[in-house]
PDB file of N, CA and C in Angstrom:
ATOM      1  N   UNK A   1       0.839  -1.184   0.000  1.00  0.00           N
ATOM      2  CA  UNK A   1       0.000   0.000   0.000  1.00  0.00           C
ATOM      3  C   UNK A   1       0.882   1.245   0.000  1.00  0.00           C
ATOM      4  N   UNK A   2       0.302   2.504  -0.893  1.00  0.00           N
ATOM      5  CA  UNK A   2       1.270   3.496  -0.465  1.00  0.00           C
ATOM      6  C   UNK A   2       1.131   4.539   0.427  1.00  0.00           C
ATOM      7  N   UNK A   3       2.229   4.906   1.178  1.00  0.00           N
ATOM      8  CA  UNK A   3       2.243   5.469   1.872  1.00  0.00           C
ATOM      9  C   UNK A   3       1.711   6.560   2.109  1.00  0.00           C
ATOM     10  N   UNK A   4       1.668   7.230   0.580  1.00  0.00           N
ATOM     11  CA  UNK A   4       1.050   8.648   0.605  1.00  0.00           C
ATOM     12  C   UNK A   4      -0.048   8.704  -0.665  1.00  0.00           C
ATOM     13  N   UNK A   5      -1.492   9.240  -0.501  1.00  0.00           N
ATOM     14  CA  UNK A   5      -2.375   8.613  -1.159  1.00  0.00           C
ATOM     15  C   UNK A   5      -2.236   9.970  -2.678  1.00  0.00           C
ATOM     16  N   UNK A   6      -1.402  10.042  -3.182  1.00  0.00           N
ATOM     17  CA  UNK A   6      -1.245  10.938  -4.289  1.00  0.00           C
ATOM     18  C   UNK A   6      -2.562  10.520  -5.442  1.00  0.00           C
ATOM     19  N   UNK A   7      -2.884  12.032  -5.788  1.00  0.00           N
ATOM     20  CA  UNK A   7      -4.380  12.080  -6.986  1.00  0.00           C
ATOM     21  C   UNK A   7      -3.433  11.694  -8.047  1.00  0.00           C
ATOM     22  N   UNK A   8      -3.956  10.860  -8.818  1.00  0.00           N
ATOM     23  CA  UNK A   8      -3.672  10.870 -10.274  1.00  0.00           C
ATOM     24  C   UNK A   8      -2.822  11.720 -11.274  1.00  0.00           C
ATOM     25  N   UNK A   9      -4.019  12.448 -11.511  1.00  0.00           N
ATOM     26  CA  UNK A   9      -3.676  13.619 -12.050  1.00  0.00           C
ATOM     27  C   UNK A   9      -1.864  14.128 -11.270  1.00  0.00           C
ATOM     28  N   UNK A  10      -1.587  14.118 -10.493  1.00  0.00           N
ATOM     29  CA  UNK A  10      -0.033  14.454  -9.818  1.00  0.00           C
ATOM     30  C   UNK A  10       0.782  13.848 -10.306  1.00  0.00           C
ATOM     31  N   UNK A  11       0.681  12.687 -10.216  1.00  0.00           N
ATOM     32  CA  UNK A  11       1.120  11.590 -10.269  1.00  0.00           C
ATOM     33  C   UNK A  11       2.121  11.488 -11.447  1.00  0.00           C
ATOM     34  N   UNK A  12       0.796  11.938 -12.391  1.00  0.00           N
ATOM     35  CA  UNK A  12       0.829  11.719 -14.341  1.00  0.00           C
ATOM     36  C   UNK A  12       1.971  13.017 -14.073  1.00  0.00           C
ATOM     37  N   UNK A  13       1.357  14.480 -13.657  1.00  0.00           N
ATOM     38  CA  UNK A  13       2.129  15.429 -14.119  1.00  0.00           C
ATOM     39  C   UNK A  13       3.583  15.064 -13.675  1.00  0.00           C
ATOM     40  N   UNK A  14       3.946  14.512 -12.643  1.00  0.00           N
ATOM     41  CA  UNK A  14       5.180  14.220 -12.572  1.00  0.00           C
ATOM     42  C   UNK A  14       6.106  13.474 -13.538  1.00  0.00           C
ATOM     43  N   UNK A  15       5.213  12.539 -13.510  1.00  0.00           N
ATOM     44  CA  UNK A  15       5.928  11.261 -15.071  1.00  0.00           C
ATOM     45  C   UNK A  15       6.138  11.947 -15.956  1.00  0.00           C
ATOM     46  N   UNK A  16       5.117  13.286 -16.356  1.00  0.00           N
ATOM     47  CA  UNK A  16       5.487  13.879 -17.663  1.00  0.00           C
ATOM     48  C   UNK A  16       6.877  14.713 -17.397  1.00  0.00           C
ATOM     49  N   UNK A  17       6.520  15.130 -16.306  1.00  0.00           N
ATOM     50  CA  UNK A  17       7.926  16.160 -15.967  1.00  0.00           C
ATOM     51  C   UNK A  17       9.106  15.531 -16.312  1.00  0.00           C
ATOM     52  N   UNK A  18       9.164  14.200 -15.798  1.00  0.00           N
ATOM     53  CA  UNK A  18      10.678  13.128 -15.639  1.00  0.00           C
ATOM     54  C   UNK A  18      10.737  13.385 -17.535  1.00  0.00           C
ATOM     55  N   UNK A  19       9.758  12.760 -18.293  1.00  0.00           N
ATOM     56  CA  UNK A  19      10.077  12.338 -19.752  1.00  0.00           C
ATOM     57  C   UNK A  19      10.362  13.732 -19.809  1.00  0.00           C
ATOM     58  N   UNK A  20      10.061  15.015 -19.825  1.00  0.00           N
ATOM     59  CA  UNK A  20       9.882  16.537 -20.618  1.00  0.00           C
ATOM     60  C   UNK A  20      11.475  16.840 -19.909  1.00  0.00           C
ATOM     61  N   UNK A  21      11.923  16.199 -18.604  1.00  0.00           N
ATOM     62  CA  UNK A  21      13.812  16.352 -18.329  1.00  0.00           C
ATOM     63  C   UNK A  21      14.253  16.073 -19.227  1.00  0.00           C
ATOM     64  N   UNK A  22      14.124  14.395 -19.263  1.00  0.00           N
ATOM     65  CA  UNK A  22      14.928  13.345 -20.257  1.00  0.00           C
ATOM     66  C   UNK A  22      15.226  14.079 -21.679  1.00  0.00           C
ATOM     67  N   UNK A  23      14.282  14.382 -22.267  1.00  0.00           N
ATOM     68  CA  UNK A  23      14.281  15.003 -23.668  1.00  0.00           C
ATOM     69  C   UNK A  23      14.778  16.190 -23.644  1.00  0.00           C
ATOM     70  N   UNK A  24      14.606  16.970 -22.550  1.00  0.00           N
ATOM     71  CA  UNK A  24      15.551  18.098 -22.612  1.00  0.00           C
ATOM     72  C   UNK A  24      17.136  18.224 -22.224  1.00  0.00           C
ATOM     73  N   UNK A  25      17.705  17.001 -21.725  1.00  0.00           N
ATOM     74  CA  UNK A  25      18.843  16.787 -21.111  1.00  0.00           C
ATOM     75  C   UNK A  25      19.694  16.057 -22.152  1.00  0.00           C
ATOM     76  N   UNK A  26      19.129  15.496 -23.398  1.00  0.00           N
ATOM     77  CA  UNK A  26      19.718  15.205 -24.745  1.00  0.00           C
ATOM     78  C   UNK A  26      20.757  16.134 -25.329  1.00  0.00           C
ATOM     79  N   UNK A  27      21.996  15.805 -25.523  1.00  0.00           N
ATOM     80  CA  UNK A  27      22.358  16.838 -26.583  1.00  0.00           C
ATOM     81  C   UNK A  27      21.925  17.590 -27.574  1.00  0.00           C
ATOM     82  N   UNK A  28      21.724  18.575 -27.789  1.00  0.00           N
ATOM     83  CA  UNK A  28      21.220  19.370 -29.073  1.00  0.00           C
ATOM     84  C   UNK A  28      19.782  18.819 -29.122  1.00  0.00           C
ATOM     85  N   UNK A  29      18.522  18.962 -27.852  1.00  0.00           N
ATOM     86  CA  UNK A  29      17.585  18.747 -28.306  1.00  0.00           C
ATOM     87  C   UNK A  29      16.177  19.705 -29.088  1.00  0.00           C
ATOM     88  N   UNK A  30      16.070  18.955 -29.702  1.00  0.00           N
ATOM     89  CA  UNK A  30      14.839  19.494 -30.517  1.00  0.00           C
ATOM     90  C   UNK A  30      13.470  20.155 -29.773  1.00  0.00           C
ATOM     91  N   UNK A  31      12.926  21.475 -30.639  1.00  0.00           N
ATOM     92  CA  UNK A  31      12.121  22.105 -29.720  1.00  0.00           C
ATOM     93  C   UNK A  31      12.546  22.159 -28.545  1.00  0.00           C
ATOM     94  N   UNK A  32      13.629  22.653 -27.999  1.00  0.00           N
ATOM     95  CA  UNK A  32      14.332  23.055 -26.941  1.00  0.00           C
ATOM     96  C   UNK A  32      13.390  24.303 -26.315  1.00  0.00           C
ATOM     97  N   UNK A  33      13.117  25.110 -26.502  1.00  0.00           N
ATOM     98  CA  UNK A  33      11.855  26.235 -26.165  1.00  0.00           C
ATOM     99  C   UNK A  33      10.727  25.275 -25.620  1.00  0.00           C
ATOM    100  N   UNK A  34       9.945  24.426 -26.541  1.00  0.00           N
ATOM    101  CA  UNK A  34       9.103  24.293 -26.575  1.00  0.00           C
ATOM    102  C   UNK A  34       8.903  23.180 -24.834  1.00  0.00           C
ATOM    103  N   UNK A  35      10.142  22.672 -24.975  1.00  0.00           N
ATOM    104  CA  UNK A  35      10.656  21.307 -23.814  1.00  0.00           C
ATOM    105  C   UNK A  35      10.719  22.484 -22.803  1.00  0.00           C
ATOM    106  N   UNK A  36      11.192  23.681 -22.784  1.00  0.00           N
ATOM    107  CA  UNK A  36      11.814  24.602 -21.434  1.00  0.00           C
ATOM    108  C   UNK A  36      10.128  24.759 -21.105  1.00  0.00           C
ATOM    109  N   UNK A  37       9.920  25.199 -21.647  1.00  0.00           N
ATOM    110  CA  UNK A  37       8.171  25.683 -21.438  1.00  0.00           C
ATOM    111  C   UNK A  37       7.159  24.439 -20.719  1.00  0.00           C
ATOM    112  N   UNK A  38       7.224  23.383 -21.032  1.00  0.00           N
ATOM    113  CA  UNK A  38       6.659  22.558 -21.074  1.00  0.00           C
ATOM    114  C   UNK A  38       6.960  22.001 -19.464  1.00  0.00           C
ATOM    115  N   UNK A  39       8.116  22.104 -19.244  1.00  0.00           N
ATOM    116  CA  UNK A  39       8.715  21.931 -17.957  1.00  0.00           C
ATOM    117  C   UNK A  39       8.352  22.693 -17.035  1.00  0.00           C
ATOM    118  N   UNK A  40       7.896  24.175 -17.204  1.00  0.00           N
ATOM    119  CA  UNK A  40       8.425  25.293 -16.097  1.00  0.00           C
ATOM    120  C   UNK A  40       6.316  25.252 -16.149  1.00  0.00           C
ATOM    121  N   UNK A  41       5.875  25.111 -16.968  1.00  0.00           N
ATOM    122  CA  UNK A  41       4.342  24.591 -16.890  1.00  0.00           C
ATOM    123  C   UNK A  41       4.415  23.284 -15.775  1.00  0.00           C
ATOM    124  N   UNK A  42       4.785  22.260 -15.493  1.00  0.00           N
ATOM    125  CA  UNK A  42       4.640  21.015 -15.187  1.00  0.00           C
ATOM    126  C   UNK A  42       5.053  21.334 -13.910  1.00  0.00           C
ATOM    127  N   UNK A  43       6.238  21.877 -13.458  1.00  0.00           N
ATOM    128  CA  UNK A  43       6.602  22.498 -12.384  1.00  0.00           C
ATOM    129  C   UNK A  43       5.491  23.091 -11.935  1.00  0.00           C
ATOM    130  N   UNK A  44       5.194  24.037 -12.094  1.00  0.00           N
ATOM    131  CA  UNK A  44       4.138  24.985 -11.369  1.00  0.00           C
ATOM    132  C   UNK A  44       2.914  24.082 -11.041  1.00  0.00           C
ATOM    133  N   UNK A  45       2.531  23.190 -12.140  1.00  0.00           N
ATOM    134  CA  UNK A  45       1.267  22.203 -11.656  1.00  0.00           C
ATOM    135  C   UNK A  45       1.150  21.378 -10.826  1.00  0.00           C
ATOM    136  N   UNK A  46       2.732  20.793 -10.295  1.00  0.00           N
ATOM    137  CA  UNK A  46       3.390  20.390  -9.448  1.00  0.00           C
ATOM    138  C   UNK A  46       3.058  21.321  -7.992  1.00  0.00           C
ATOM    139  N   UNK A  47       3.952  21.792  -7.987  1.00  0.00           N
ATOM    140  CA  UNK A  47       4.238  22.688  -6.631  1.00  0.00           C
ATOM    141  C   UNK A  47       2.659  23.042  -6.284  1.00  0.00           C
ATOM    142  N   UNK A  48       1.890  23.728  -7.348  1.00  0.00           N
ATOM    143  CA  UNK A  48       0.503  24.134  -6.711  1.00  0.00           C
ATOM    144  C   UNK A  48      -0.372  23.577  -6.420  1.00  0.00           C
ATOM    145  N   UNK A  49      -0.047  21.866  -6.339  1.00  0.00           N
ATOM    146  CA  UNK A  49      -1.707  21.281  -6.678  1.00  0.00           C
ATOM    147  C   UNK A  49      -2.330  21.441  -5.301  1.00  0.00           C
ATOM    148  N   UNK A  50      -3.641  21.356  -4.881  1.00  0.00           N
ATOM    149  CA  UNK A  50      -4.123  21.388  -4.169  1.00  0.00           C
ATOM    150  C   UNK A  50      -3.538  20.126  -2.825  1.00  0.00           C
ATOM    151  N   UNK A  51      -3.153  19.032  -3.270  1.00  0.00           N
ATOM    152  CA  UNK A  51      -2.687  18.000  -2.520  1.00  0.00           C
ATOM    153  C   UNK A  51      -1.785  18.357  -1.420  1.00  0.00           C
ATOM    154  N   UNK A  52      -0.949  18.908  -1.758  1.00  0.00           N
ATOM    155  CA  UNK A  52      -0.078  19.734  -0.435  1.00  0.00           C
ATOM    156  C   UNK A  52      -0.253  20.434   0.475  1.00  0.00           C
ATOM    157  N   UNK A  53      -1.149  20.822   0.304  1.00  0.00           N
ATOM    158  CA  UNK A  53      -1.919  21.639   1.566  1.00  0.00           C
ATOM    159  C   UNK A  53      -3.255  20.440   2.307  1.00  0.00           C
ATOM    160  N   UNK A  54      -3.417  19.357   2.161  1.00  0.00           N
ATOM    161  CA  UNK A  54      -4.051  18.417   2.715  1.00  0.00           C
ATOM    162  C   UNK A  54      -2.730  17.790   3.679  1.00  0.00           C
ATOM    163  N   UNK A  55      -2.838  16.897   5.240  1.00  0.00           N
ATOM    164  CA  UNK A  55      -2.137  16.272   6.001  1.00  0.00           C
ATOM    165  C   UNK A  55      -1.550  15.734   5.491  1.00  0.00           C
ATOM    166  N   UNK A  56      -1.270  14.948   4.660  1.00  0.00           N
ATOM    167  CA  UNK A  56      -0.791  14.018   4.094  1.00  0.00           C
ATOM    168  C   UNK A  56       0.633  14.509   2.994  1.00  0.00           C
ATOM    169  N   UNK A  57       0.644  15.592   2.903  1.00  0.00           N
ATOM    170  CA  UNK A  57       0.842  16.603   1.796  1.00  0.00           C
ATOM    171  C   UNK A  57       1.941  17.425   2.212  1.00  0.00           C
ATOM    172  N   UNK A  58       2.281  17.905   3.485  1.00  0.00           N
ATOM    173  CA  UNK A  58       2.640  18.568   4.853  1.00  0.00           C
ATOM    174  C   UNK A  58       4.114  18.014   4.728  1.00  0.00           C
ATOM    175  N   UNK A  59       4.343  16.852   4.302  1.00  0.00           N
ATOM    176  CA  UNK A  59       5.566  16.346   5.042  1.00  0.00           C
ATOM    177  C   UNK A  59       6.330  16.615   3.879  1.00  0.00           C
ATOM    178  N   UNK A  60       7.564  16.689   3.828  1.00  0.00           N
ATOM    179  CA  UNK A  60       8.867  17.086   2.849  1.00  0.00           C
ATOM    180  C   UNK A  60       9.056  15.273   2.360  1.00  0.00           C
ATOM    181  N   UNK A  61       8.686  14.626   3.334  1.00  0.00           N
ATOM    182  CA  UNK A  61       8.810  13.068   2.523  1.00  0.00           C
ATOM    183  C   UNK A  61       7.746  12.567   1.124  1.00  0.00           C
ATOM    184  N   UNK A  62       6.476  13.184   1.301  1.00  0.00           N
ATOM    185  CA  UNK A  62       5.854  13.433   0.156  1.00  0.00           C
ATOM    186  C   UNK A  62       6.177  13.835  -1.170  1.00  0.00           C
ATOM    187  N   UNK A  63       7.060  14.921  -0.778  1.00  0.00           N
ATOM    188  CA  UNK A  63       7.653  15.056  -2.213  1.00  0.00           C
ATOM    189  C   UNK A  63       8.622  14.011  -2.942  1.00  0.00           C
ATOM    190  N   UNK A  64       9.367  13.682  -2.010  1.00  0.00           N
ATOM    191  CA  UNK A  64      10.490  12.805  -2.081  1.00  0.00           C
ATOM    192  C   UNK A  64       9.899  11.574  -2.231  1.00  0.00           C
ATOM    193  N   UNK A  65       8.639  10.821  -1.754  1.00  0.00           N
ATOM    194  CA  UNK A  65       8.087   9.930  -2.529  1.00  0.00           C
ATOM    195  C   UNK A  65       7.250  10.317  -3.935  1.00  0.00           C
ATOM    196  N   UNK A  66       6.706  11.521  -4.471  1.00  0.00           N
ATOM    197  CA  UNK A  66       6.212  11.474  -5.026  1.00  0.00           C
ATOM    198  C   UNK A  66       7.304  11.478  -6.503  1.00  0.00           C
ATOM    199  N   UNK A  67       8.652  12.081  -6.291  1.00  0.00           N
ATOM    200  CA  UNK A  67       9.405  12.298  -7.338  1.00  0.00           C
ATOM    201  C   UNK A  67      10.147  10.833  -7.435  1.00  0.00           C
ATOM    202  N   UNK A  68      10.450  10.229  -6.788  1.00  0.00           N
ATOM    203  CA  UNK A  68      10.508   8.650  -6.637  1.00  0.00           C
ATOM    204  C   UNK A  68       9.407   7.640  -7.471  1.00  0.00           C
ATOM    205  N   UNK A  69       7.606   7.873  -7.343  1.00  0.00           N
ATOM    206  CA  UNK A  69       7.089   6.996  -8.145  1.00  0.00           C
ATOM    207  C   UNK A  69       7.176   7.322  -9.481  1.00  0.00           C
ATOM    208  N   UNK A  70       7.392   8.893  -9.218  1.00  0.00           N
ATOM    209  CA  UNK A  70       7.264   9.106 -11.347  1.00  0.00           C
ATOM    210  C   UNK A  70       8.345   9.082 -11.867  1.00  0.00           C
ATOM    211  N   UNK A  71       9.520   8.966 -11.045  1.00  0.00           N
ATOM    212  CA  UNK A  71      10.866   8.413 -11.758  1.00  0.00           C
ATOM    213  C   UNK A  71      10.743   6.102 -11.869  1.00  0.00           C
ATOM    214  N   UNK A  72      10.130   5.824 -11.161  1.00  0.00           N
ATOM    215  CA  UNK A  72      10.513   4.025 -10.872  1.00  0.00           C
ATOM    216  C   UNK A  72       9.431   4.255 -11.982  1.00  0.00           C
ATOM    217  N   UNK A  73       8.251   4.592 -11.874  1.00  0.00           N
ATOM    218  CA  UNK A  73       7.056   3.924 -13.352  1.00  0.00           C
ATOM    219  C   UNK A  73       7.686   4.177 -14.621  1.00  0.00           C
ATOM    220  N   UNK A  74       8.356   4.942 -14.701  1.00  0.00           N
ATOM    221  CA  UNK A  74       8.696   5.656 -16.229  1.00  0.00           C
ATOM    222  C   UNK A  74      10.162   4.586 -16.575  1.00  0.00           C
ATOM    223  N   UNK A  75      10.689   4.176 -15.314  1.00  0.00           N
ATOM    224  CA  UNK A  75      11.747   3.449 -15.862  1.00  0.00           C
ATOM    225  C   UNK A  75      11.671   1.890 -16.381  1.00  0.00           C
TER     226      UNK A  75
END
């Protein structure tokens, strides 16, 4: 069971974040603008979601599990 009951929707935006790194951390990658943007969007949807301000949400280990499942699913 997990520890911290993360919405979906978070979840996903994170996974996208990890792939929208990956592709931007390529040499000479393509739509480089379009990847910076895409990131600094995903970020913000991140940091603001409503989930963090619920108990569960509170702890600095939350994050640190949450950047943990959307890095292990994607791999």
């Amino acid at each position: 069971m997990d520890r911290f009951p993360f919405p979906d929707d978070l979840i996903r935006a994170q996974q996208e974040w990890h792939d929208t790194y990956r592709a931007l951390a390529v040499p000479r990658p393509r739509r480089a603008t379009e990847l910076r943007r895409r990131l600094l969007l995903l970020s913000t949807r991140i940091e603001w979601h409503p989930f963090w301000s619920t108990p569960a949400g509170w702890t600095p280990a939350a994050r640190v599990e949450l950047r943990r499942i959307g890095c292990d699913q994607r791999a």
